[in-house]
N, C-alpha and C. Protein backbone atom coordinates (compact mmCIF):
# COMPACT_ATOMS: atom_id res chain seq x y z
N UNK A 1 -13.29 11.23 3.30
CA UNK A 1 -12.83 10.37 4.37
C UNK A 1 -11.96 11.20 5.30
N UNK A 2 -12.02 10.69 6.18
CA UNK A 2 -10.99 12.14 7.57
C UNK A 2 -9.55 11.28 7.19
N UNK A 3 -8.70 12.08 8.31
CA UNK A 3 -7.11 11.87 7.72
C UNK A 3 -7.25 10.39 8.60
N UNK A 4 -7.55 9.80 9.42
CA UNK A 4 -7.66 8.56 10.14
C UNK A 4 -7.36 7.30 8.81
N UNK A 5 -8.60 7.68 8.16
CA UNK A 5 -8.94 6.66 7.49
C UNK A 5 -8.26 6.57 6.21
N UNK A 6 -7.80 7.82 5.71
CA UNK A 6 -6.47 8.20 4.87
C UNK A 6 -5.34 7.41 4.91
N UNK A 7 -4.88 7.70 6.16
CA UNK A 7 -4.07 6.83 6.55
C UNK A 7 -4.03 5.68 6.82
N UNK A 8 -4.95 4.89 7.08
CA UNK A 8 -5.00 3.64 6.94
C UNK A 8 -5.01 2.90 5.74
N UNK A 9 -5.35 3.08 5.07
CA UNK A 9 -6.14 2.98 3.19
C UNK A 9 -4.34 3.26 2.75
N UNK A 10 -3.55 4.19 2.79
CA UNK A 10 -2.65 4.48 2.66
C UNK A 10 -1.26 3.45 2.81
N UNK A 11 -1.23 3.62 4.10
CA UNK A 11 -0.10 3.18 4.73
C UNK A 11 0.98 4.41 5.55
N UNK A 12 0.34 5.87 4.88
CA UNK A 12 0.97 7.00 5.12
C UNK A 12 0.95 7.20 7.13
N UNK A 13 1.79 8.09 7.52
CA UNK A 13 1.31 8.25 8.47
C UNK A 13 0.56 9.63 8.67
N UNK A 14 -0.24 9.71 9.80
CA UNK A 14 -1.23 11.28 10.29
C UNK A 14 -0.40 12.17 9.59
N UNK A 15 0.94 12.57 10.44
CA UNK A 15 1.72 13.18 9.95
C UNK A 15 2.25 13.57 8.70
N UNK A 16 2.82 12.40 7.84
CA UNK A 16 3.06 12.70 6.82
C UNK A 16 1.58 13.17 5.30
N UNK A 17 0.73 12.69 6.12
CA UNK A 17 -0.71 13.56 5.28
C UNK A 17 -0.64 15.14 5.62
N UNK A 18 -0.98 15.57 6.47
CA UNK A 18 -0.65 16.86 7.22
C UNK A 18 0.71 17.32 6.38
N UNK A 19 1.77 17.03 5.92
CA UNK A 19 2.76 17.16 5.45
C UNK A 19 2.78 17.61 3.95
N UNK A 20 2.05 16.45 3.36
CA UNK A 20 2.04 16.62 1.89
C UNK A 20 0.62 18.01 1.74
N UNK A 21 -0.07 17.42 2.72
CA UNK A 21 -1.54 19.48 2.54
C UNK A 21 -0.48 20.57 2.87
N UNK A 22 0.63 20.81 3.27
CA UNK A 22 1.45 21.86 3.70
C UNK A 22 2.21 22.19 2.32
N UNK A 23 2.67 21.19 1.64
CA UNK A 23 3.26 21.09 0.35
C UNK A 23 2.21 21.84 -0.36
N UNK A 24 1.39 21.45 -0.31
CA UNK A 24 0.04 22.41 -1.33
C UNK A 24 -0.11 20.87 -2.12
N UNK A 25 0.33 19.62 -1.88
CA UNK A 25 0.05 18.25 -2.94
C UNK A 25 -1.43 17.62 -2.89
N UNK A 26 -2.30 18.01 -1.35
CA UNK A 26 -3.39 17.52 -1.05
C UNK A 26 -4.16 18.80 -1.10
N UNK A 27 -5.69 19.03 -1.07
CA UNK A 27 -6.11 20.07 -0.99
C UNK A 27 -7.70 19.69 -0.57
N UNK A 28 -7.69 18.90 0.75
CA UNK A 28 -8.91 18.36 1.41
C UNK A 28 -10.06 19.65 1.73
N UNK A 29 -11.58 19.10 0.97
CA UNK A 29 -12.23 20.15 1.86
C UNK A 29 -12.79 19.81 3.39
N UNK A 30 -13.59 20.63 3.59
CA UNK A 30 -13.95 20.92 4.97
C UNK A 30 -15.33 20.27 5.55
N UNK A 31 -15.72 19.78 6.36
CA UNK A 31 -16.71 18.75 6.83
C UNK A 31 -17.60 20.64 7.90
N UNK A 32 -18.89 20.42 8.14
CA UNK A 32 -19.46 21.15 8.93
C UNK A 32 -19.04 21.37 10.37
N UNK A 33 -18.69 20.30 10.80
CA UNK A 33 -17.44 20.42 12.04
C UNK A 33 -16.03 20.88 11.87
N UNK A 34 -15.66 21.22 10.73
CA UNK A 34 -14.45 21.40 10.60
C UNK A 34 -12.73 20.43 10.58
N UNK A 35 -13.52 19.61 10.32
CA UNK A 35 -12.94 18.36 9.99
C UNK A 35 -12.54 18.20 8.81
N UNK A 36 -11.22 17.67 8.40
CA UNK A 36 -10.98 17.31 6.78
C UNK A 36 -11.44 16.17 6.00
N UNK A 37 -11.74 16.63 4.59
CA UNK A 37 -12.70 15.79 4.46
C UNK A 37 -11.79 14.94 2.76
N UNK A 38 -10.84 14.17 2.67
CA UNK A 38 -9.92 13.62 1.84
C UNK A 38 -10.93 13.31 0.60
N UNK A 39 -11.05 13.06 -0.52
CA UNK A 39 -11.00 12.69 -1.58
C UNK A 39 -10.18 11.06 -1.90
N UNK A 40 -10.89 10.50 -3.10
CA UNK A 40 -10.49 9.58 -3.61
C UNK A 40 -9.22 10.03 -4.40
N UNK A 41 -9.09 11.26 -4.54
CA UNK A 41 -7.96 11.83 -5.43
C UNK A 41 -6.75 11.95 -4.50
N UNK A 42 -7.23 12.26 -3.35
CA UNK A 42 -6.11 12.32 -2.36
C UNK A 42 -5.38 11.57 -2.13
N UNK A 43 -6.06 10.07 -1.36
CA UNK A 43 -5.76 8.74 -1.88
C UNK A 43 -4.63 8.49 -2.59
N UNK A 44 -5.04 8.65 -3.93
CA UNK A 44 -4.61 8.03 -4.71
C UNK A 44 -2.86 8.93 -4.91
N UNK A 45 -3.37 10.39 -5.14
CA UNK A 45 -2.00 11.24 -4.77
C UNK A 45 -1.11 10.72 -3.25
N UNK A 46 -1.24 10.66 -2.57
CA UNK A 46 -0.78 9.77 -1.10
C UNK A 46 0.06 8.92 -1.90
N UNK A 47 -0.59 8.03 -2.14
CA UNK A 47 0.03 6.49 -2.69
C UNK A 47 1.15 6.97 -4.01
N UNK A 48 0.74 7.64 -4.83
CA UNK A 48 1.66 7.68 -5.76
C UNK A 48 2.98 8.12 -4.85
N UNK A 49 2.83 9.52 -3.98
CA UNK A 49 3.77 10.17 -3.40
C UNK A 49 4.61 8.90 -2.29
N UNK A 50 4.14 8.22 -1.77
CA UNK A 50 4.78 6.88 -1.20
C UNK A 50 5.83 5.76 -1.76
N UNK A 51 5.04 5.50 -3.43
CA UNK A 51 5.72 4.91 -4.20
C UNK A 51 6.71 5.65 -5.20
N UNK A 52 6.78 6.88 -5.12
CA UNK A 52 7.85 7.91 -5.68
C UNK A 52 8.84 7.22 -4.78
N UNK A 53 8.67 7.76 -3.41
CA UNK A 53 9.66 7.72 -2.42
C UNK A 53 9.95 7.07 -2.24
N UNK A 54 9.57 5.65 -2.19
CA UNK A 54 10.18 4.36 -1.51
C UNK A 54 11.47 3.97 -3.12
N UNK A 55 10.99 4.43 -3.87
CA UNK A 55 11.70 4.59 -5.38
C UNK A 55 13.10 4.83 -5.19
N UNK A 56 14.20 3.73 -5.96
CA UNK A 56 15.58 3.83 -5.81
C UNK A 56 15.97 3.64 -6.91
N UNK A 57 16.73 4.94 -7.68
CA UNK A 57 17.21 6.08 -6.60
C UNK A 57 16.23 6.64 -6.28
N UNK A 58 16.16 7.65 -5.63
CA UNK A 58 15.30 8.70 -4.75
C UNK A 58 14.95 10.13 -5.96
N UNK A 59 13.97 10.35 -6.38
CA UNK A 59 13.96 11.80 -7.49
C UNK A 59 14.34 12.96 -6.47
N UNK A 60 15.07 13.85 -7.06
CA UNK A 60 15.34 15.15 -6.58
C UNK A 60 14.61 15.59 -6.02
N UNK A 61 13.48 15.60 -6.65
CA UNK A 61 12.06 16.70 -6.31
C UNK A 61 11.67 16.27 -5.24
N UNK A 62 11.37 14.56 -4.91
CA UNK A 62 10.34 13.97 -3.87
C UNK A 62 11.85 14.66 -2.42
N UNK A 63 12.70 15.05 -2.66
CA UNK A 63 13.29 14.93 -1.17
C UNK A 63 13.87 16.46 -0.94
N UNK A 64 13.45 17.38 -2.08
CA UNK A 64 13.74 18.83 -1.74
C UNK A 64 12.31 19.89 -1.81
N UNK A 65 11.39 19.20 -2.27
CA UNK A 65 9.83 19.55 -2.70
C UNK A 65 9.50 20.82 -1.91
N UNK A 66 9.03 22.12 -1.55
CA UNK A 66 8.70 23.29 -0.85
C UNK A 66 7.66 23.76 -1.38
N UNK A 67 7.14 23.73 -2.77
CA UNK A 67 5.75 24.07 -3.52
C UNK A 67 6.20 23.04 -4.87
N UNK A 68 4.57 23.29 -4.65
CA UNK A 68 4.24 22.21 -6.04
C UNK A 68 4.51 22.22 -7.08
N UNK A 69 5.30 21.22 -8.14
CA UNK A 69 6.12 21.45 -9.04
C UNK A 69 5.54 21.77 -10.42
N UNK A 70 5.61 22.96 -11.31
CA UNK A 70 5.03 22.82 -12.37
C UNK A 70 5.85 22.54 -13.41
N UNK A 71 7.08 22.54 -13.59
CA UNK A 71 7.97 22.20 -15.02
C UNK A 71 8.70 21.16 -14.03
N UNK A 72 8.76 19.82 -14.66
CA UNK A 72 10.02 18.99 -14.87
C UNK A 72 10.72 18.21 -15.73
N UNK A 73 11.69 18.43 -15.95
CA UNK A 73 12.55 17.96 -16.92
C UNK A 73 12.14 16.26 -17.80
C-alpha cells in the first residue's frame, strides 16, 4: 500500500511514517515507479508505535528512539 493509504488505515500522519522508515522501525519495499510499497506488517508496526505513544506514562525509548532497539529491560 503507498504511504497515502498507510496513513489513513493508521491514523499516523505522511510525516510521521517517513519518520518511523528513518528510525530503521519500517522497512517498505519499492514499487517499479519507485514508490513505497508498505506491508501489512508496517501497518500494524505504525499502530503499535501510536498506541506506545499515546501510552501514559510515556516509555523512555518511544521519546528518545535514534536506532532500533535490541535489549530492553
Amino acid at each position: 500500500m503507498q504511504i497515502s493509504e498507510l496513513a489513513r488505515r493508521t491514523g499516523a500522519s505522511t510525516k510521521a511514517v517517513r519518520y518511523y522508515e528513518d528510525l530503521g522501525l519500517l522497512e517498505p519495499s519499492r514499487l517499479s515507479n519507485g514508490y513505497r510499497d508498505y506491508s501489512e506488517e508496517d501497518a500494524q508496526i505504525v499502530s503499535e508505535v501510536r498506541a506506545l505513544a499515546a501510552a501514559e506514562p510515556r516509555p523512555r525509548w518511544i521519546l528518545v528512539a535514534a536506532e532500533p532497539i535490541t535489549d530492553v529491560d
